[in-house]
N, C-alpha and C. Protein backbone atom coordinates (compact mmCIF):
# COMPACT_ATOMS: atom_id res chain seq x y z
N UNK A 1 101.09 93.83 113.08
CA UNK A 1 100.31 92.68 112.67
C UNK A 1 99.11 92.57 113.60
N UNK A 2 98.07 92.35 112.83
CA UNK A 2 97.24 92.66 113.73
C UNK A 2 96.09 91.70 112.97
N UNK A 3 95.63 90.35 113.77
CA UNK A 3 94.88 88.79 113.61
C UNK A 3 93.53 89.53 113.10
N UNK A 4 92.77 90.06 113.87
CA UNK A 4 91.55 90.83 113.59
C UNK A 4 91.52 91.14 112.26
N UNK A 5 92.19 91.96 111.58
CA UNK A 5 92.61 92.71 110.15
C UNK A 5 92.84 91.70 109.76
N UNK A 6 93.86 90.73 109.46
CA UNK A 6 94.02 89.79 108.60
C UNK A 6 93.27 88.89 108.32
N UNK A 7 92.10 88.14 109.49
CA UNK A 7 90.99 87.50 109.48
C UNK A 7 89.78 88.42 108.54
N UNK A 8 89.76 89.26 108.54
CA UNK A 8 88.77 90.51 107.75
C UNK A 8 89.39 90.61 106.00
N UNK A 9 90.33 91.05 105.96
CA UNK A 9 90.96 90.88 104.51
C UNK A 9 91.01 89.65 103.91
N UNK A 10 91.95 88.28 104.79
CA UNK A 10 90.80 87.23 104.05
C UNK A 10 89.82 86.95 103.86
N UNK A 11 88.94 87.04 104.86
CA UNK A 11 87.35 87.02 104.68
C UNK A 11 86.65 87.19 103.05
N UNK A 12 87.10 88.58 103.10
CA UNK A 12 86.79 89.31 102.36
C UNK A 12 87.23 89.71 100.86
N UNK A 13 88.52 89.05 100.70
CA UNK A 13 88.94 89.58 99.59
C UNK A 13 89.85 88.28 99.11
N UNK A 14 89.77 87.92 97.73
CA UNK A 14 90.54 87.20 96.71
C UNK A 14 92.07 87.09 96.66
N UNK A 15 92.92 86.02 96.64
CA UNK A 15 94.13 85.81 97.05
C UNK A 15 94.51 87.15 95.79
N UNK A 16 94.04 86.81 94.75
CA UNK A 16 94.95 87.53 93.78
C UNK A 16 94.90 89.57 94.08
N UNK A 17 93.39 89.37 94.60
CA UNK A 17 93.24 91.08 94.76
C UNK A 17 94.13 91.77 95.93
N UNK A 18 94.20 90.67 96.60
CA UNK A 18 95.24 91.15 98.17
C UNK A 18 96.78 91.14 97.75
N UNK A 19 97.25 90.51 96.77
CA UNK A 19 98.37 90.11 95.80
C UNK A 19 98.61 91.79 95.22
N UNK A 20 97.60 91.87 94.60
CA UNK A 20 97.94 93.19 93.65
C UNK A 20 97.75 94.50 94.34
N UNK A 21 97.20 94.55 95.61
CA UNK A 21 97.53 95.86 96.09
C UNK A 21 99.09 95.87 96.91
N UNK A 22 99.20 94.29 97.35
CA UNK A 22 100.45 94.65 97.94
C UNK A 22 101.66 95.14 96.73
N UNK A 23 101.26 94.82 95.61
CA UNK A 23 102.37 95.06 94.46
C UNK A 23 102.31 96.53 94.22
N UNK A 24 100.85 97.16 94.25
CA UNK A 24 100.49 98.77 94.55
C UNK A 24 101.25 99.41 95.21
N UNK A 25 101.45 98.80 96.23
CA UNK A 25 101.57 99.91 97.80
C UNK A 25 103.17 99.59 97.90
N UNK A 26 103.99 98.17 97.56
CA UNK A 26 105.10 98.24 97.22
C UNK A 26 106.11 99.19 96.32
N UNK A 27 105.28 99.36 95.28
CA UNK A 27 105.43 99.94 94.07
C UNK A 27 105.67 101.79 94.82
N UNK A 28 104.59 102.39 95.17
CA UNK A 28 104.36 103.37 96.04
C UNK A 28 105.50 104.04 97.24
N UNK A 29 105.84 102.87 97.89
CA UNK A 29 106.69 102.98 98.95
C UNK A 29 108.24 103.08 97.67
N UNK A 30 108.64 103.29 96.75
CA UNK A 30 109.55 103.34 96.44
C UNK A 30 109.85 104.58 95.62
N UNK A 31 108.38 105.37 95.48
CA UNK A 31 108.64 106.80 95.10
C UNK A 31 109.53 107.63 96.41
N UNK A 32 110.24 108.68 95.75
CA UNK A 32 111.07 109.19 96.81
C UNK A 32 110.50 110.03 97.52
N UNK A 33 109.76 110.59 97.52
CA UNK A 33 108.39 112.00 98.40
C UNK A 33 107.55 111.01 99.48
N UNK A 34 107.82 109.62 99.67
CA UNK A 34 107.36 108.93 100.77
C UNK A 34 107.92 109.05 101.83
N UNK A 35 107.23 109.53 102.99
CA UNK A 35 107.72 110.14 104.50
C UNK A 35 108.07 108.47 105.42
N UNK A 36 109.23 109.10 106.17
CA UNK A 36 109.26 107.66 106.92
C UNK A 36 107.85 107.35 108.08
N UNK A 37 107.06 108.43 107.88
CA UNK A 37 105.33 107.91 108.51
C UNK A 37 105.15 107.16 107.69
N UNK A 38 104.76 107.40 106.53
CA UNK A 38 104.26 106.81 105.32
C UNK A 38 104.36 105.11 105.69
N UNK A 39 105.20 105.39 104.78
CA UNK A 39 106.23 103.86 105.50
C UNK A 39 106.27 103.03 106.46
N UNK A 40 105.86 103.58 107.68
CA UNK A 40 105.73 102.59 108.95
C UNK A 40 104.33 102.28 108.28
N UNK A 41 103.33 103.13 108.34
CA UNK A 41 102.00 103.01 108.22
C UNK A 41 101.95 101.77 106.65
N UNK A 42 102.34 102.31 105.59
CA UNK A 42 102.31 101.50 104.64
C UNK A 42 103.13 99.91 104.86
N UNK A 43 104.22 99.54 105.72
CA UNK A 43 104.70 98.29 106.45
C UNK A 43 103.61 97.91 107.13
N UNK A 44 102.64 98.22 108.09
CA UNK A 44 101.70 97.98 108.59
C UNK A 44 100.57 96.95 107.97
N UNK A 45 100.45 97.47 106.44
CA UNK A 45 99.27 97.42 105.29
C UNK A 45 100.00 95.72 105.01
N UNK A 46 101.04 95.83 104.92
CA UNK A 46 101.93 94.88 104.31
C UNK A 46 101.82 94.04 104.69
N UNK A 47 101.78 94.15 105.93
CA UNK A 47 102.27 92.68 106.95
C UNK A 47 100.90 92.35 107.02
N UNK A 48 99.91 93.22 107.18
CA UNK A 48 98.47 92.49 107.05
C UNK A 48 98.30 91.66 105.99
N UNK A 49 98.36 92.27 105.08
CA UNK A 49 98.18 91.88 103.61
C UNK A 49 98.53 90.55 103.15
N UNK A 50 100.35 90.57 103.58
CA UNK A 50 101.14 89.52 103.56
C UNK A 50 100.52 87.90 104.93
N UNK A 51 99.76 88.52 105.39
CA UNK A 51 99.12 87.11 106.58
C UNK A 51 98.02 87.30 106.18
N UNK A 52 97.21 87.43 105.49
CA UNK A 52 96.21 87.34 104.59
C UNK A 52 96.70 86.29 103.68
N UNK A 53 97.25 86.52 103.01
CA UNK A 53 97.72 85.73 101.82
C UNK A 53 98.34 84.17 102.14
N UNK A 54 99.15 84.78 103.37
CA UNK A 54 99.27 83.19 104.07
C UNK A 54 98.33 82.60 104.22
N UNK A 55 97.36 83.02 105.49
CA UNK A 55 96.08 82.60 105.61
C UNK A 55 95.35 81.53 104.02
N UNK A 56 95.45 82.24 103.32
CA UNK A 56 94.59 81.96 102.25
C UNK A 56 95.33 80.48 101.48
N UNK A 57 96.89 80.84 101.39
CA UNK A 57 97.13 79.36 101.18
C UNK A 57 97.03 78.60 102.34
N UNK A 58 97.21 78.41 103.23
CA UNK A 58 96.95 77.36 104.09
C UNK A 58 95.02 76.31 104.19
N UNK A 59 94.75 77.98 104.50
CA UNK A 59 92.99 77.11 103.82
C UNK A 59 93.03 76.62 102.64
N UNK A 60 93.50 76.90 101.49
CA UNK A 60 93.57 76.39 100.34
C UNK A 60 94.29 74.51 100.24
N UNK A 61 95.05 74.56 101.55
CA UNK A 61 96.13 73.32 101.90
C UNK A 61 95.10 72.56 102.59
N UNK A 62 93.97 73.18 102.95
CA UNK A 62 93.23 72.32 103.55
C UNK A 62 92.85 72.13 105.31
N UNK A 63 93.72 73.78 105.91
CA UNK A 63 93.93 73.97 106.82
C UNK A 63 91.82 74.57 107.24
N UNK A 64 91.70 74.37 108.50
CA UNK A 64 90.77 74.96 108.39
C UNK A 64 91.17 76.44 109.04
N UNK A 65 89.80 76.87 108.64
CA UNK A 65 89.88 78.57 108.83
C UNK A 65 90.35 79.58 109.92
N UNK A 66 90.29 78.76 111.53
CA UNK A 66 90.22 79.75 112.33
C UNK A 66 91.96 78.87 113.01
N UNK A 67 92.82 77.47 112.40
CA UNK A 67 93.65 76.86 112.61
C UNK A 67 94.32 77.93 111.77
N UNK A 68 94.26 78.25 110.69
CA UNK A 68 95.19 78.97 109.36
C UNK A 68 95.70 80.29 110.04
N UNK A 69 94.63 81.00 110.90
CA UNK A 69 95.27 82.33 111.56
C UNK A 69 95.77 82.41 112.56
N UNK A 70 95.74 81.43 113.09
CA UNK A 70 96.32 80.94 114.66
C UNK A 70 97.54 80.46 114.23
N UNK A 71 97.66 79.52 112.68
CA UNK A 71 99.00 79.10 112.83
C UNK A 71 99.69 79.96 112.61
N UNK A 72 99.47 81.03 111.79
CA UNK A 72 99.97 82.14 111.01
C UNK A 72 101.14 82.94 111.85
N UNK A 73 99.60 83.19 113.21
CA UNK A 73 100.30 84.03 114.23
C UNK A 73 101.71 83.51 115.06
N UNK A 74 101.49 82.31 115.73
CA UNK A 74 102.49 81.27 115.89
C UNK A 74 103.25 81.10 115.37
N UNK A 75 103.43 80.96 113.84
CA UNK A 75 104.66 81.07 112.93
C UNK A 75 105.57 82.42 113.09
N UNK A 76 104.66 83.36 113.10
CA UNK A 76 105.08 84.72 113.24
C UNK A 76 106.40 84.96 114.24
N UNK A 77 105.36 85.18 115.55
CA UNK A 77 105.96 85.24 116.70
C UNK A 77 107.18 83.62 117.18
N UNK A 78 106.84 82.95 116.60
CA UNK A 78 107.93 81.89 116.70
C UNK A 78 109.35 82.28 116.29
N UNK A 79 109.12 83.01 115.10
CA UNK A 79 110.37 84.07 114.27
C UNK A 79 111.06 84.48 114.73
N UNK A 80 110.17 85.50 115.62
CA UNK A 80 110.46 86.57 116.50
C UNK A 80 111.37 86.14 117.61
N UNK A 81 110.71 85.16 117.86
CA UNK A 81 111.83 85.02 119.26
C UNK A 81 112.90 84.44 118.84
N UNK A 82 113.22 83.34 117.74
CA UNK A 82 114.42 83.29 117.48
C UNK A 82 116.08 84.11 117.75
């Protein structure tokens, strides 16, 4: 996970278009000729993708922009340490 990337993909791209590649690359990761590289690298795409999309509802909630990726991250790592 990586704040930089996910701040850039929301930026940049439409809740629904960030939606449908993750359904792509999901879809992808379940052909059987996918290497477990693949896979880390394509989990990588995901988790961006997937805090993007967070991101995007929270601004949508009314969060502002640079609060939405900060909370994101915080939520994250809050997880984590559980």
């Amino acid at each position: 996970m990586k704040l930089p990337v996910i701040r850039h993909l929301q930026k940049n791209n439409d809740e629904l278009k960030i939606q449908n590649t993750i359904e792509v690359l999901e879809n992808f990761t379940e052909h059987r000729s996918v290497s477990e590289e693949e896979m880390d690298v394509i989990g990588e795409l995901l988790t961006n993708l997937c805090g993007a999309v967070e991101v995007h509802k929270m601004i949508n909630d009314g969060v502002p922009e640079r609060d939405a990726a900060n909370n994101f991250v915080k939520k994250v790592l809050g997880s984590i340490d559980k």
